[in-house]
C-alpha atoms as a PDB file:
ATOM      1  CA  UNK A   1      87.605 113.451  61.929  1.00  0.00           C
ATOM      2  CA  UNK A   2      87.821 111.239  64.966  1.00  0.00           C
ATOM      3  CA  UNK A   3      85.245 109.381  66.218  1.00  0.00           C
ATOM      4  CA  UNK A   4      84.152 110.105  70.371  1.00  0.00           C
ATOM      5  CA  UNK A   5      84.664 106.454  71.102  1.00  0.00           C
ATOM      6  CA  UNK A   6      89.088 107.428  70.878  1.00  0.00           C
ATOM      7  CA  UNK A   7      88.817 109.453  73.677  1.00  0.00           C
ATOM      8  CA  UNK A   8      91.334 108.342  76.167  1.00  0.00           C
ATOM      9  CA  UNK A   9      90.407 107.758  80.142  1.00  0.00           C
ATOM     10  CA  UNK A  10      92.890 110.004  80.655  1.00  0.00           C
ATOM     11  CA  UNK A  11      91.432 112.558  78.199  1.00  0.00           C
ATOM     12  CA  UNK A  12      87.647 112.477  80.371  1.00  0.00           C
ATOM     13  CA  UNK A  13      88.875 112.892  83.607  1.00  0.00           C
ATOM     14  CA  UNK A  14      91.164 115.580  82.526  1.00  0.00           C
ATOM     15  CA  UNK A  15      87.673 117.486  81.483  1.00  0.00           C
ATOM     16  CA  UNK A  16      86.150 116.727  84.917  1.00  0.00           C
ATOM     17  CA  UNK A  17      85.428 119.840  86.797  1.00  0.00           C
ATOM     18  CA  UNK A  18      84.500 121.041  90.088  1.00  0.00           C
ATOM     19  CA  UNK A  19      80.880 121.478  89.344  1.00  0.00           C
ATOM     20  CA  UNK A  20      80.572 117.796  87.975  1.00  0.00           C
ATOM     21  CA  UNK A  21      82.190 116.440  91.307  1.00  0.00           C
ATOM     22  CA  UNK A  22      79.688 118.512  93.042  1.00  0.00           C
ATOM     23  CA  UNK A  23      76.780 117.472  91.140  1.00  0.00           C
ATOM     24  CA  UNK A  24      77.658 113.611  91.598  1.00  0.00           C
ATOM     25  CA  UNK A  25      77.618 114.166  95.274  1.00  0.00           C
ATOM     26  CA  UNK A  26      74.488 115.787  95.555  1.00  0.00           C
ATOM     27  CA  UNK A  27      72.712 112.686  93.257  1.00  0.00           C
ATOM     28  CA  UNK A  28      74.555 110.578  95.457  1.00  0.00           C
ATOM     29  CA  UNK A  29      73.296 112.056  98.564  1.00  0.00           C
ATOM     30  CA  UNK A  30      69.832 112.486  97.391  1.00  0.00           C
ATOM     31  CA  UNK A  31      69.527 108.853  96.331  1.00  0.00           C
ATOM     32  CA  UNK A  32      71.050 107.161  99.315  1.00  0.00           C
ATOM     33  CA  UNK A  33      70.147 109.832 102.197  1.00  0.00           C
ATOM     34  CA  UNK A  34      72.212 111.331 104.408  1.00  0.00           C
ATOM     35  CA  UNK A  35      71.837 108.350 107.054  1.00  0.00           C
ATOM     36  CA  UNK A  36      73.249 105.779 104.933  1.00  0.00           C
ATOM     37  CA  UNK A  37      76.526 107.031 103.297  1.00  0.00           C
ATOM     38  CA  UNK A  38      78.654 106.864 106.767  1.00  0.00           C
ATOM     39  CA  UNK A  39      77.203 103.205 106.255  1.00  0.00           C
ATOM     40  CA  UNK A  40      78.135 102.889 102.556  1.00  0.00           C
ATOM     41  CA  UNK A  41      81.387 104.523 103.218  1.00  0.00           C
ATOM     42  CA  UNK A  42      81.921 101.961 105.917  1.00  0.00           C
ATOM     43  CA  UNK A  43      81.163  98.801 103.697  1.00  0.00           C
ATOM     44  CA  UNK A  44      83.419 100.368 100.854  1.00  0.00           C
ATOM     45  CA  UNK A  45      86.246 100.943 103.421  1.00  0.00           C
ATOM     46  CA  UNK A  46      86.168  96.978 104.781  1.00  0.00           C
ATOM     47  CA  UNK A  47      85.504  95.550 101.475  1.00  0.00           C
ATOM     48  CA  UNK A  48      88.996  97.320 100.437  1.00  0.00           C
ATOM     49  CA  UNK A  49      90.831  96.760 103.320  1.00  0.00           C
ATOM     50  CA  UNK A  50      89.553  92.971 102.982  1.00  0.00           C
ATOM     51  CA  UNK A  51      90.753  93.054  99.717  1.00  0.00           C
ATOM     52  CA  UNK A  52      94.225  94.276  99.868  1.00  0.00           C
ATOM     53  CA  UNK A  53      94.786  91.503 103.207  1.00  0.00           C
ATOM     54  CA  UNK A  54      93.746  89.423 100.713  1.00  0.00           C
ATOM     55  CA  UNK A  55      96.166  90.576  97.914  1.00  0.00           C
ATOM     56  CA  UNK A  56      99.112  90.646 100.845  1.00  0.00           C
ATOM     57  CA  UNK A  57      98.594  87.285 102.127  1.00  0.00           C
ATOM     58  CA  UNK A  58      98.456  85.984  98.068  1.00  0.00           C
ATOM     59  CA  UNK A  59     101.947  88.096  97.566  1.00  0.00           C
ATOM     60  CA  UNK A  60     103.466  86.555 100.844  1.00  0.00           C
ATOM     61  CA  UNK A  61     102.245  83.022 100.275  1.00  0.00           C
ATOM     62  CA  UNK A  62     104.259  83.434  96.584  1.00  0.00           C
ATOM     63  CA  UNK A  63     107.183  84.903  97.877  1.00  0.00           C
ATOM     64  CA  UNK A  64     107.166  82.064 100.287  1.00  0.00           C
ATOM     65  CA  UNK A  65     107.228  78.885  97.684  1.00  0.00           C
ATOM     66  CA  UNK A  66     109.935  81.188  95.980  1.00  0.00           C
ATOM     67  CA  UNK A  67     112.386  80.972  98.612  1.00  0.00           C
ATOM     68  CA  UNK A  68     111.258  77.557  99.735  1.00  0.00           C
ATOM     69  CA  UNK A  69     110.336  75.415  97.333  1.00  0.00           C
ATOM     70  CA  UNK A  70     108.326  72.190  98.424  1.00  0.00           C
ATOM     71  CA  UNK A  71     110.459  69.198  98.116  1.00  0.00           C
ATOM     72  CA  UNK A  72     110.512  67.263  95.044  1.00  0.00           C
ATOM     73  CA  UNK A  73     108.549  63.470  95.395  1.00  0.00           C
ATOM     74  CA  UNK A  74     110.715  61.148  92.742  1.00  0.00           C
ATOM     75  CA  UNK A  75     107.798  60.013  90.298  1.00  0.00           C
ATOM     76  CA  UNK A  76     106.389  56.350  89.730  1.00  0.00           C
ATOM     77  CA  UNK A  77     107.567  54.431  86.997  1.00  0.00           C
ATOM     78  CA  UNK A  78     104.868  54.864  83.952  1.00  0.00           C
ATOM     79  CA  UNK A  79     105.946  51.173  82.327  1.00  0.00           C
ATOM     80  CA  UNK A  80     105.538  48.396  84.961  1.00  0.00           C
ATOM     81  CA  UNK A  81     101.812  48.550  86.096  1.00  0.00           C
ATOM     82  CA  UNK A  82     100.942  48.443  89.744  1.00  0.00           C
ATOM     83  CA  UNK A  83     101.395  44.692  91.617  1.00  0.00           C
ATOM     84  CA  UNK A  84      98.028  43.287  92.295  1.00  0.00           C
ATOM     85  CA  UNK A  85      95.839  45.082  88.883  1.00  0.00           C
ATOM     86  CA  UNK A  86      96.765  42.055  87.116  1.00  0.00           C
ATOM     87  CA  UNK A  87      93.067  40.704  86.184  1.00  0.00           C
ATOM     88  CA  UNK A  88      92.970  36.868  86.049  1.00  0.00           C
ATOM     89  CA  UNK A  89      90.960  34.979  83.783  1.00  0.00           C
END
């Protein structure tokens, strides 16, 4: 016996019909109007496109320090401290 919560993703979309596409569309429409989905499809369309500029510059900025890596600063010593901290008493 399995249990419903196994299904796979893959396994509920495979059982998604026609008529349930249909039906979400119509609840769709008849909760945000027929004025405001060109809107909504809008939004959805620049938040995407924002998005993937977004994921393009991160790729390119990568690829970038890849080929060029920043120049390497030799490091301070860590025994002698700093001239001048000396406290006097």
């Amino acid at each position: 016996m399995t249990c419903a919560m196994t299904i796979g993703f893959e396994a509920v979309l495979a059982t998604i019909g026609a008529w349930h596409v249909v039906i979400f569309f119509g609840v769709v429409l008849l909760l945000f109007g027929g004025k405001k989905l060109p809107e909504l499809a809008r939004g959805m369309a620049k938040g995407v496109r924002i998005f993937r500029d977004e994921l393009h510059g991160t790729t390119k900025e990568i690829q970038d320090a890849i080929e060029n890596p920043p120049p390497q600063t030799p490091q301070a010593k860590q025994d002698a401290p700093p001239q001048g901290s000396e406290k006097k008493a």
